[in-house]
Protein backbone atom coordinates (compact mmCIF):
# COMPACT_ATOMS: atom_id res chain seq x y z
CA UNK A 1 152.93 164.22 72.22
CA UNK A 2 151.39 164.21 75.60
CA UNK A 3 147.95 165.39 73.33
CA UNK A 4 147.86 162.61 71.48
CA UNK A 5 148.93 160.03 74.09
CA UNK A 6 146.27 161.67 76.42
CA UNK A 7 143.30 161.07 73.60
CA UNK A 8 144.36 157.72 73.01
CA UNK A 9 144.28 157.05 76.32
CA UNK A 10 140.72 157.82 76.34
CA UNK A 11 139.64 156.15 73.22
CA UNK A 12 140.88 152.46 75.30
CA UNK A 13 139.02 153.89 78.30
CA UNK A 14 136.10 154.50 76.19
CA UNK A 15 135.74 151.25 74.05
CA UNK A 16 136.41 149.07 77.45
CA UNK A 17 133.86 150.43 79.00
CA UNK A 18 131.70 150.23 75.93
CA UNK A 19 133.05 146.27 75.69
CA UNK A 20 132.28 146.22 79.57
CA UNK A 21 128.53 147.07 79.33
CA UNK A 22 127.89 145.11 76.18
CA UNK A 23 128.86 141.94 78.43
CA UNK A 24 126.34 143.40 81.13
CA UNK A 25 123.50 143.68 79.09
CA UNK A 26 123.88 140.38 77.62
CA UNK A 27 124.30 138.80 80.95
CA UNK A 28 120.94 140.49 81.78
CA UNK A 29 118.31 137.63 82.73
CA UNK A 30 115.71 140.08 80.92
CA UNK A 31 117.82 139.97 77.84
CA UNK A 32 118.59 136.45 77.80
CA UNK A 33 116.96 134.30 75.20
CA UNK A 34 116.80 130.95 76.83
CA UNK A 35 114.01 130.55 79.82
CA UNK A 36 116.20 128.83 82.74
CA UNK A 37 116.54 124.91 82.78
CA UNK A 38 114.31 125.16 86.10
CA UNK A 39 111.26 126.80 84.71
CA UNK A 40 108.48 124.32 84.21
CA UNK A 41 105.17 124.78 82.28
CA UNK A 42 102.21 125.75 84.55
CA UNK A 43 99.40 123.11 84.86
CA UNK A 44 95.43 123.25 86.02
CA UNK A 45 94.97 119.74 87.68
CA UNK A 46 91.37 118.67 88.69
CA UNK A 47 91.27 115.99 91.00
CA UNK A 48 88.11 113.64 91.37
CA UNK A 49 88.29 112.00 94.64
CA UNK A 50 85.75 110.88 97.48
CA UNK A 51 86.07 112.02 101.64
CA UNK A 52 88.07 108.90 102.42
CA UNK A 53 91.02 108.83 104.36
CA UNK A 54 92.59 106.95 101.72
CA UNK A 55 92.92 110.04 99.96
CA UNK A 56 95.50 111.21 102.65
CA UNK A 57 98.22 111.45 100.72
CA UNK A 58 96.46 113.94 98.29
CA UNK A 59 95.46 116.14 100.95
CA UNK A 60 98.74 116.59 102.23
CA UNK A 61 99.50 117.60 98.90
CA UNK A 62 97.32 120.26 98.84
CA UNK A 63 97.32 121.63 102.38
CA UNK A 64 101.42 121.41 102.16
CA UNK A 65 102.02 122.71 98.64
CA UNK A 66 103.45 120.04 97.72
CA UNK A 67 101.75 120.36 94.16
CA UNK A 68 102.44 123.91 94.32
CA UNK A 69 105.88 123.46 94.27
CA UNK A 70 105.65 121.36 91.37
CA UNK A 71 103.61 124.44 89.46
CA UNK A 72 100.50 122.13 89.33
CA UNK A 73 97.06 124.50 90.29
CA UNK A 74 95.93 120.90 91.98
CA UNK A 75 91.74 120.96 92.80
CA UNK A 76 89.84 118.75 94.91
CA UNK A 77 86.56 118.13 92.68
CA UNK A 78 84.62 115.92 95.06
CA UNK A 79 82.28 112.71 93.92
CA UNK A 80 79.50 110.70 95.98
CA UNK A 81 80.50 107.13 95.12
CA UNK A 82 83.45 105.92 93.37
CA UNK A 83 81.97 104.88 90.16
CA UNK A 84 81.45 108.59 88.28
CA UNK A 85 84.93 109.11 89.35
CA UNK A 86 86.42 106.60 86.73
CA UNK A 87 83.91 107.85 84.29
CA UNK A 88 85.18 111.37 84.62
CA UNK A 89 88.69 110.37 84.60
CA UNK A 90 88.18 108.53 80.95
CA UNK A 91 86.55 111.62 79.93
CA UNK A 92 88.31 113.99 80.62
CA UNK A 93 86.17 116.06 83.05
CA UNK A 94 88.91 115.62 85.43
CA UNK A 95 92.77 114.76 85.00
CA UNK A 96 92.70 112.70 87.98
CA UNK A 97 90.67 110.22 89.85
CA UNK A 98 91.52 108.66 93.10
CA UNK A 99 88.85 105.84 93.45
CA UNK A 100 88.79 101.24 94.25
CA UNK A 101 89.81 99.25 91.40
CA UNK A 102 86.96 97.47 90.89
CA UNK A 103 84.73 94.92 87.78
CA UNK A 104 82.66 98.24 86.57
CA UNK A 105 86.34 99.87 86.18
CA UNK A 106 87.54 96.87 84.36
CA UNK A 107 84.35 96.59 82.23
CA UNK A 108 84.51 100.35 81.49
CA UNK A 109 88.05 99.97 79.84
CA UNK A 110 86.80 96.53 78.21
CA UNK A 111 84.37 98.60 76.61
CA UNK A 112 86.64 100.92 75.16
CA UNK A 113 87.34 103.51 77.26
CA UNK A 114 90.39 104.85 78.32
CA UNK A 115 92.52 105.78 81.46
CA UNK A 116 96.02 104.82 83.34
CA UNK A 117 96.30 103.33 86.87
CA UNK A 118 99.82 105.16 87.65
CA UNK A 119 100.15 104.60 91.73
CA UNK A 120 98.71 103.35 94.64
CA UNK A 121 96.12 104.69 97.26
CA UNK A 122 95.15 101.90 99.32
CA UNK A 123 96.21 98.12 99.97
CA UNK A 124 95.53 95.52 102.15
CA UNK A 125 98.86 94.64 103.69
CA UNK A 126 100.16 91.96 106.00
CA UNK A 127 99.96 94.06 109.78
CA UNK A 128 98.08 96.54 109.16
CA UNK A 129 94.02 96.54 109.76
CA UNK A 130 91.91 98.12 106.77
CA UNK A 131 89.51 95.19 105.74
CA UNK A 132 87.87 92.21 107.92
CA UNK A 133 85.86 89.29 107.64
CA UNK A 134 83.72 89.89 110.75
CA UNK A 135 81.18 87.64 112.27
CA UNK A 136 78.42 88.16 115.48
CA UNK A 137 79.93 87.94 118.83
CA UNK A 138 78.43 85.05 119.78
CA UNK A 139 79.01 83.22 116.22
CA UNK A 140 80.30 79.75 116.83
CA UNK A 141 81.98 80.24 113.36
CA UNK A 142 85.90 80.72 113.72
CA UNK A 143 87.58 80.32 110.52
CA UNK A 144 86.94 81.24 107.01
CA UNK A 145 86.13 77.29 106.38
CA UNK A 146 83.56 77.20 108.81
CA UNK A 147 81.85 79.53 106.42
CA UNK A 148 80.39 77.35 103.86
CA UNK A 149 76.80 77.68 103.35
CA UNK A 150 76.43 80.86 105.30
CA UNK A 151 75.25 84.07 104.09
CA UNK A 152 78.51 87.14 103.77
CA UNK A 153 77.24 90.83 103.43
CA UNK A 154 79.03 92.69 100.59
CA UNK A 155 77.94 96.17 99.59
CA UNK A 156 78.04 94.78 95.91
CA UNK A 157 77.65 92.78 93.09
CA UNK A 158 81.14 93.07 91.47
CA UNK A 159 83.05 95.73 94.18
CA UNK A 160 86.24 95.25 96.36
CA UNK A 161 84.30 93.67 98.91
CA UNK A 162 83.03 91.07 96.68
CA UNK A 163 86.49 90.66 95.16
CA UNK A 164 87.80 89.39 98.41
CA UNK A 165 84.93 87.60 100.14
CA UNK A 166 85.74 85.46 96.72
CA UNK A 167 89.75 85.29 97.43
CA UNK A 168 89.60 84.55 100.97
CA UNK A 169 87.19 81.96 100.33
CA UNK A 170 89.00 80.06 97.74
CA UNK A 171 92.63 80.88 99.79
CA UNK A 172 90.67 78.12 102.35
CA UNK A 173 88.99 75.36 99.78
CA UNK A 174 85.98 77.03 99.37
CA UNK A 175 83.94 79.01 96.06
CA UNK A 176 81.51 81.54 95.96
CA UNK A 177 78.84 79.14 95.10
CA UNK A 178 79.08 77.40 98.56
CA UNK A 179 77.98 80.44 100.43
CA UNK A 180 75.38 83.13 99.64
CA UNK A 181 76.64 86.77 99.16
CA UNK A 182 74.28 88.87 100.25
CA UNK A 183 74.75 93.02 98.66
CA UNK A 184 73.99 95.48 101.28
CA UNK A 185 74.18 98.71 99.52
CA UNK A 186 75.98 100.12 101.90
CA UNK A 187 78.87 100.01 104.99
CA UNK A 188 75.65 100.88 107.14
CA UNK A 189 73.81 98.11 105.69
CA UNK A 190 76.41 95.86 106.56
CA UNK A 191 76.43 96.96 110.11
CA UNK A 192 73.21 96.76 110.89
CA UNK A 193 72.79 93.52 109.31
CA UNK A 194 75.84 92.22 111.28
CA UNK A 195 73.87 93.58 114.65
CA UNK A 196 70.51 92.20 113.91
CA UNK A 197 71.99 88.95 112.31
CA UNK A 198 70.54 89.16 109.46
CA UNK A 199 73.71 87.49 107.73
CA UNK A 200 76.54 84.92 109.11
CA UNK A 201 79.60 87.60 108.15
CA UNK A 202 80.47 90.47 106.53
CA UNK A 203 83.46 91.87 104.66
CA UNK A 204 83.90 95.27 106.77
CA UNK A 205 86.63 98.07 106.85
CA UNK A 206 88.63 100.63 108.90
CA UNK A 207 87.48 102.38 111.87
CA UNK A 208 84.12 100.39 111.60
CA UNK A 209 85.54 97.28 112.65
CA UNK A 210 87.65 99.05 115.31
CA UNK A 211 83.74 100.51 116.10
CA UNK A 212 81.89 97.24 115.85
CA UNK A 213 84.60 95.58 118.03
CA UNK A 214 83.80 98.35 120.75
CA UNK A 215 80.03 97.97 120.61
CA UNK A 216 80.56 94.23 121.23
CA UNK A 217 78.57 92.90 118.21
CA UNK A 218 80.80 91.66 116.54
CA UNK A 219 84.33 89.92 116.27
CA UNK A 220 87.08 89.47 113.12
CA UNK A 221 87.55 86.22 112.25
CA UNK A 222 89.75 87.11 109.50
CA UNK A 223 92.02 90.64 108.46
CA UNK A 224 92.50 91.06 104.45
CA UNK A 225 95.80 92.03 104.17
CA UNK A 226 96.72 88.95 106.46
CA UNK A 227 95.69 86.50 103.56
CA UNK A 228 96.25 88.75 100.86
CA UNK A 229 98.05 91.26 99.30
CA UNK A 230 95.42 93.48 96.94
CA UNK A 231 95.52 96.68 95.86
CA UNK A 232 91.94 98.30 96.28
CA UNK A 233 92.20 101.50 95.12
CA UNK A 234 94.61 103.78 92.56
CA UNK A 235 95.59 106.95 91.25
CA UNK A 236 94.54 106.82 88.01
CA UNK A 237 95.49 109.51 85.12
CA UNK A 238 93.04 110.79 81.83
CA UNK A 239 94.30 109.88 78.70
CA UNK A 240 95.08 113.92 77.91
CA UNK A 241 97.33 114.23 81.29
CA UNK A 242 99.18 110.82 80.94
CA UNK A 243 100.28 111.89 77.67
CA UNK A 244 101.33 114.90 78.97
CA UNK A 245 104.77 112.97 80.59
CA UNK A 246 106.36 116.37 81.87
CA UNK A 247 103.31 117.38 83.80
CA UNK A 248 102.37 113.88 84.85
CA UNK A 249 105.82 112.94 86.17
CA UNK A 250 105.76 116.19 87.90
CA UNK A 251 102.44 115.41 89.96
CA UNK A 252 103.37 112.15 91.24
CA UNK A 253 106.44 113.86 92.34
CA UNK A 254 104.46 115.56 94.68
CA UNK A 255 102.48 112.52 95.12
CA UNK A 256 105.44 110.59 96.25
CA UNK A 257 106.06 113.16 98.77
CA UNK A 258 103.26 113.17 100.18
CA UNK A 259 102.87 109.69 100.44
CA UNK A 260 105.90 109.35 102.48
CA UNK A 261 105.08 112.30 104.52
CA UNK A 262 102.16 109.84 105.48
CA UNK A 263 103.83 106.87 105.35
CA UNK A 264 106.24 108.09 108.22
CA UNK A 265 103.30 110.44 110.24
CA UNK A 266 101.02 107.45 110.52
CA UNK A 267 102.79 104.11 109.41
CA UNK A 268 105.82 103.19 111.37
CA UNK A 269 106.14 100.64 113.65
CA UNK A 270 108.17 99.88 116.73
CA UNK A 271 108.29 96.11 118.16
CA UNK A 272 105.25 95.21 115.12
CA UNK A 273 103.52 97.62 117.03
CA UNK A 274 102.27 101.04 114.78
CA UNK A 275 103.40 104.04 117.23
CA UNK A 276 103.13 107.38 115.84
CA UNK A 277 106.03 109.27 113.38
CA UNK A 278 107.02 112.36 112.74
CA UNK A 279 104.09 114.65 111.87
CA UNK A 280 101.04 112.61 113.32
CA UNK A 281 99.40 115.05 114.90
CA UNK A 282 99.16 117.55 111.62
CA UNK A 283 98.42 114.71 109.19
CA UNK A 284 95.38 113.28 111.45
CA UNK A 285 94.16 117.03 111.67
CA UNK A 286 94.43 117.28 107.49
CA UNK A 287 92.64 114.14 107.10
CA UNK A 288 89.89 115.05 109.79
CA UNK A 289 89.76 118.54 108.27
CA UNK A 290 89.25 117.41 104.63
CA UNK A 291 86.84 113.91 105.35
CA UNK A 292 84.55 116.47 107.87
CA UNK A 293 85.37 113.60 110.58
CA UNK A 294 86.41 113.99 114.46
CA UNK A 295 90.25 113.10 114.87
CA UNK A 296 89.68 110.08 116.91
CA UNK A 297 87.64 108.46 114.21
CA UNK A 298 90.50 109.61 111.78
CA UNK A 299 92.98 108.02 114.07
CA UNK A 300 91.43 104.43 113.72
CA UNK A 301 90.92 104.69 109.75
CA UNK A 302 94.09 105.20 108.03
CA UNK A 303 94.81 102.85 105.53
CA UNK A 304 97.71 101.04 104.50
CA UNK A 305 99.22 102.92 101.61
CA UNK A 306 103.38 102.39 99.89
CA UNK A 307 105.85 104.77 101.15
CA UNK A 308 106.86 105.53 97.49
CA UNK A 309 103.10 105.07 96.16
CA UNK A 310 104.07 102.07 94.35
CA UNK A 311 101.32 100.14 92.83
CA UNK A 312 100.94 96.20 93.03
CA UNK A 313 100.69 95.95 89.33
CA UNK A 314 101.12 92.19 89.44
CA UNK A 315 97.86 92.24 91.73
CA UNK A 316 95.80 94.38 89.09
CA UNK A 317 96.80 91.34 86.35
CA UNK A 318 95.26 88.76 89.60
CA UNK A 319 92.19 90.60 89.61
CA UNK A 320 91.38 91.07 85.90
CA UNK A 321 91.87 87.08 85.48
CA UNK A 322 89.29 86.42 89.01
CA UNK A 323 86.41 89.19 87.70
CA UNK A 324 86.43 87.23 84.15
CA UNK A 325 86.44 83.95 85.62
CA UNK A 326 83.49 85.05 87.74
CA UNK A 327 82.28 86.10 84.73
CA UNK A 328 81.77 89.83 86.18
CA UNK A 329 83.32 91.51 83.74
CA UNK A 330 82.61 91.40 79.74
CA UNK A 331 85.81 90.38 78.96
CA UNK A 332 89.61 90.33 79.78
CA UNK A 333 91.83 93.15 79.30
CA UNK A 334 95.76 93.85 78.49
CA UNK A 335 96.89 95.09 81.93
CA UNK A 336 99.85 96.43 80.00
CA UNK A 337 96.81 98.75 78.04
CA UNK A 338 96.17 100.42 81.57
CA UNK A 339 98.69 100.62 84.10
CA UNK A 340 101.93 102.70 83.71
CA UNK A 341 104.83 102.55 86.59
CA UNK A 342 107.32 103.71 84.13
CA UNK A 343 106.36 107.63 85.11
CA UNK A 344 106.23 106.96 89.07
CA UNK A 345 109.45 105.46 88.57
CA UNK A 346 110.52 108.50 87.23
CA UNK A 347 109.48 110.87 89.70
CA UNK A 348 110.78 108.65 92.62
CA UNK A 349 114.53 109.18 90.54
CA UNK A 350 113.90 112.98 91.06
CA UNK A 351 113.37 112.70 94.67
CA UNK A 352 115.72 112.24 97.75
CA UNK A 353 115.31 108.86 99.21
């Protein structure tokens, strides 16, 4: 009796601890045949983007692994002017381009090409210096009215700068055709025809007018973002990555991170006056490191940009409607076609406040 109580003893012994380390094994994350809710799909992101400081926000990205974190392989591919960047971006040579909004990009899409303006990455806003009408230090001119009949410097036919010479002139009675806009090619153009007086204004931006102002050539009779509200530049997506909503959501993400770790380094303000925020110091050095500028320069250059990235999407609508009035692009476009803030609203939802 004591036998056969002793062997079944070990038979329950034995099939528990059989039972026992069948449970194990299939509680085994190597044996388990559903990948964890957390794992996302690695992505290679190519971003086309110019040495601006608008491009902060993507920097910080980078240098803080922000993207990383995100399992997007973000790279920099960097462009001369801001034109091939929208090309590239339609076709697919890169996922992402971070260039202005301007009539070529309008006339590009017009002509059947595709991309998505998803966020922002540069606006002129009410108290905060980016763009300025500027006049000669000695110009008896005052106010935007006093302007008609004089010649403005632009850099060119159908950019950003041209875009608002034309709304700050109409904001104050006045139309293109009753001054002469003069294209300058470039920002150095502009200066040097502002010093020599070669023209009666020019539309100028962040830290030249902060350096013109300092040389004592020249004085701002008018700041952008003080008449307007425009959105000059954008994070735009390629047709392949925007369809891609996982992976797209998932960048801006780390887009909207970084453009609040901005926002708060280099934004704030205390009494309407901007006084540094948390992090200054390291996101002037980024942006010095990555536009090959000196940090002082940096310092006096950093545009206005949303905390939460948010475009002005209302503002891209404005500006479709003014380039085909001006007849400077081929045609008007559904704004509905090209800009998307359903999947930067998503990210922000999967981000703290």
């Amino acid at each position: 009796m004591k036998k056969a109580s002793l062997f079944a003893l070990t038979a329950v012994l034995f099939i528990t601890t059989a039972l026992a380390g069948c449970g194990n094994k299939e509680a085994a994350p190597g044996n388990s045949t559903e990948s964890p809710k957390t794992q996302t799909e690695a992505v290679s992101v190519e971003i086309g983007m110019l040495k601006l400081a608008s491009s902060a926000p993507l920097f910080i990205g980078l240098e803080k692994g922000f993207f990383q974190e995100e399992n997007i392989d973000a790279k920099a591919k960097w462009f001369d002017a801001a034109q091939p960047i929208a090309v590239a971006t339609a076709g697919g040579s890169v996922d992402v381009g971070a260039t202005g909004i301007t009539a070529s990009l309008y006339n590009m899409v017009a002509g059947g090409q595709k991309l998505v303006i998803v966020a922002d990455k540069g606006r002129e806003q009410e108290g905060y210096s980016s763009t300025a009408l500027m006049v000669p230090s000695d110009s008896p001119v005052k106010a935007i009215e006093e302007l008609k009949g004089k010649k403005i410097g632009i850099t060119q036919t159908g950019s950003t700068y041209h875009y608002m010479a034309g709304r700050l002139l109409e904001k104050h009675g006045l139309t293109l055709k009753d001054v002469q806009l003069v294209p300058l090619n470039s920002i150095k153009g502009l200066m040097e025809s502002l010093k020599s007086k070669q023209v009666d204004a020019v539309m100028l931006n962040e830290p030249n007018i902060t350096a013109v102002v300092k040389e004592g050539y020249g004085k701002v009779i008018a700041q952008v973002g003080d008449e307007i509200e425009y959105q000059t530049s954008g994070i735009f997506f390629s047709p392949k990555l925007a369809g891609n909503q996982d992976a797209a959501v998932r960048f801006l993400k780390a887009y909207a991170k970084a453009t609040r770790y901005y926002y708060d380094a280099v934004l704030t303000k205390k009494d309407g006056k901007l006084v540094p925020g948390a992090n200054y110091d390291e996101v002037v050095k980024i942006v010095a490191k990555y536009t090959d500028q000196p940090e002082e320069v940096v310092k006096q250059g950093l545009p206005y940009i949303d905390r939460d990235g948010k475009l002005l999407a209302e503002d891209i609508k404005t500006q479709v409607e003014w380039y085909a009035k001006e007849k400077l692009i081929d045609k008007a476009i559904d704004t509905q076609e090209i800009v998307n803030t359903a999947l930067l609203d998503e990210a922000l939802s999967k981000l703290e406040k």
